[in-house]
Protein backbone atom coordinates (compact mmCIF):
# COMPACT_ATOMS: atom_id res chain seq x y z
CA UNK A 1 1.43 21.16 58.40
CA UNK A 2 -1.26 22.93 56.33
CA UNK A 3 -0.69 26.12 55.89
CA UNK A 4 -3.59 29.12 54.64
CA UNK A 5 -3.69 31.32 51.89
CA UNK A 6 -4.51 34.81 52.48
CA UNK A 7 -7.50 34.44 49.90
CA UNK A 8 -8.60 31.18 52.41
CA UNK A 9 -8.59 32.73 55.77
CA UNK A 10 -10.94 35.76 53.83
CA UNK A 11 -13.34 33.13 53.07
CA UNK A 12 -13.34 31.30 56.17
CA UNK A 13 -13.80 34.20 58.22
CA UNK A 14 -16.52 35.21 55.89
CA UNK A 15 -18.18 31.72 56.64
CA UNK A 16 -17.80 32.15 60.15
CA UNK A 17 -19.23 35.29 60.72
CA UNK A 18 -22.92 34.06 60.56
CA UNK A 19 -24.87 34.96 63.75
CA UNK A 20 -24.74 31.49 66.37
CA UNK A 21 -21.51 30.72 65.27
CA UNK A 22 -19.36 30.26 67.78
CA UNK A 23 -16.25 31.93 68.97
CA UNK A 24 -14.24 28.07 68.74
CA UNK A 25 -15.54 27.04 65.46
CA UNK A 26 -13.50 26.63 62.11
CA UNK A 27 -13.42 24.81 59.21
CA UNK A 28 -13.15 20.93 59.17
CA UNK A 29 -11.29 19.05 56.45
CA UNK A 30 -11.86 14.99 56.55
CA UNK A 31 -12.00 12.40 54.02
CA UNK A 32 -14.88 11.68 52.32
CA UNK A 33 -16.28 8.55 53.88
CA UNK A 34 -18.08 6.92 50.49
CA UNK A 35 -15.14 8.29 48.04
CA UNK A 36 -11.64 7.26 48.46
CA UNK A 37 -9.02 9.96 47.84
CA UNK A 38 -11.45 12.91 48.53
CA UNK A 39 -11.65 15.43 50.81
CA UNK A 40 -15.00 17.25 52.22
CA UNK A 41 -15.11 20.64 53.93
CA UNK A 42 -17.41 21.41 56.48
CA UNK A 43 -18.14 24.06 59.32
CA UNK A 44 -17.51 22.81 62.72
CA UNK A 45 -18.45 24.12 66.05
CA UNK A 46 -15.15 22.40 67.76
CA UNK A 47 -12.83 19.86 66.97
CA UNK A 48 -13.06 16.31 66.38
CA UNK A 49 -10.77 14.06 69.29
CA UNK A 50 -7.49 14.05 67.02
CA UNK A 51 -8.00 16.71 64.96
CA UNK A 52 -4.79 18.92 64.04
CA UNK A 53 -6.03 22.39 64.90
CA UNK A 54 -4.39 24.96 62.51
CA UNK A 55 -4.66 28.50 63.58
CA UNK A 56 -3.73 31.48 61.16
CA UNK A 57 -4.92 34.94 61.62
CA UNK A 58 -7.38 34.18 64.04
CA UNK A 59 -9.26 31.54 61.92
CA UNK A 60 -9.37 27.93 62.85
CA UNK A 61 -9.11 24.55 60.24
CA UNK A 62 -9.85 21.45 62.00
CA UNK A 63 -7.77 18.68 59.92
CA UNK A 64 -9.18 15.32 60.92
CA UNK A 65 -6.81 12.45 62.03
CA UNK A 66 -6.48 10.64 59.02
CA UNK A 67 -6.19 13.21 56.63
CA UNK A 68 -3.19 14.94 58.28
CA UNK A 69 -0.49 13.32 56.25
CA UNK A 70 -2.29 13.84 52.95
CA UNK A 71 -2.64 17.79 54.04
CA UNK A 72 0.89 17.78 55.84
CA UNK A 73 2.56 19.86 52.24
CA UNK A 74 -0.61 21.52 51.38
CA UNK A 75 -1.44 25.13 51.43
CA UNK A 76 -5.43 26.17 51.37
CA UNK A 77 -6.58 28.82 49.07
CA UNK A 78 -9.77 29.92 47.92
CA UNK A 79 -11.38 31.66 45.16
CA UNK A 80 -15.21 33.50 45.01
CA UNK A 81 -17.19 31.48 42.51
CA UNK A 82 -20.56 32.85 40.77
CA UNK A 83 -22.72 32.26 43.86
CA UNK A 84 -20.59 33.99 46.22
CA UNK A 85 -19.56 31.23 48.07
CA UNK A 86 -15.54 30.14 48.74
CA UNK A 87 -14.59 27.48 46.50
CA UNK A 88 -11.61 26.35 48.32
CA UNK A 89 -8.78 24.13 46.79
CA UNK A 90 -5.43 22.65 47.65
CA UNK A 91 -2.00 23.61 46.07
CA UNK A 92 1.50 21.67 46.42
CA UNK A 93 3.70 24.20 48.54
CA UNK A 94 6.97 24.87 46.76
């Protein structure tokens, strides 16, 4: 299962705070439907029907269906770029 960095469930919460978002919502992680092999992260009110909900520290990643076995010995982490916004990326866990 995925598992969160410290650093990631920072910037998700950050993302999350907005006003209007609600309490249910997380990120999403799916494949990217005109790339194969890549992954796109989006905010999500709820999950998808399939979705493997990951909780950690009271944030919420919604991992779509089909990208649950690519994720399965992945750990999210995320770093600040120069605009302030979470640049998140995947690591190999040990």
């Amino acid at each position: 299962m995925l598992t969160l960095t410290d650093n990631a469930v920072i910037a998700i919460r950050d993302l999350m705070g907005g006003e209007g978002v609600p309490a249910e919502a997380g990120l999403r992680i799916s494949p990217k439907a005109d790339e194969a092999g890549a992954l796109e992260v989006a905010l999500a009110s709820t999950p998808q029907a399939g979705d493997q909900v990951v909780v950690h520290e009271g944030v919420r990643v919604f991992v779509a269906e089909d990208a649950v076995r690519i994720l399965d010995d992945k750990s999210l982490d995320a770093l600040v770029g120069g605009t302030g916004q979470p640049a998140f990326r995947l690591d190999r866990r040990a």
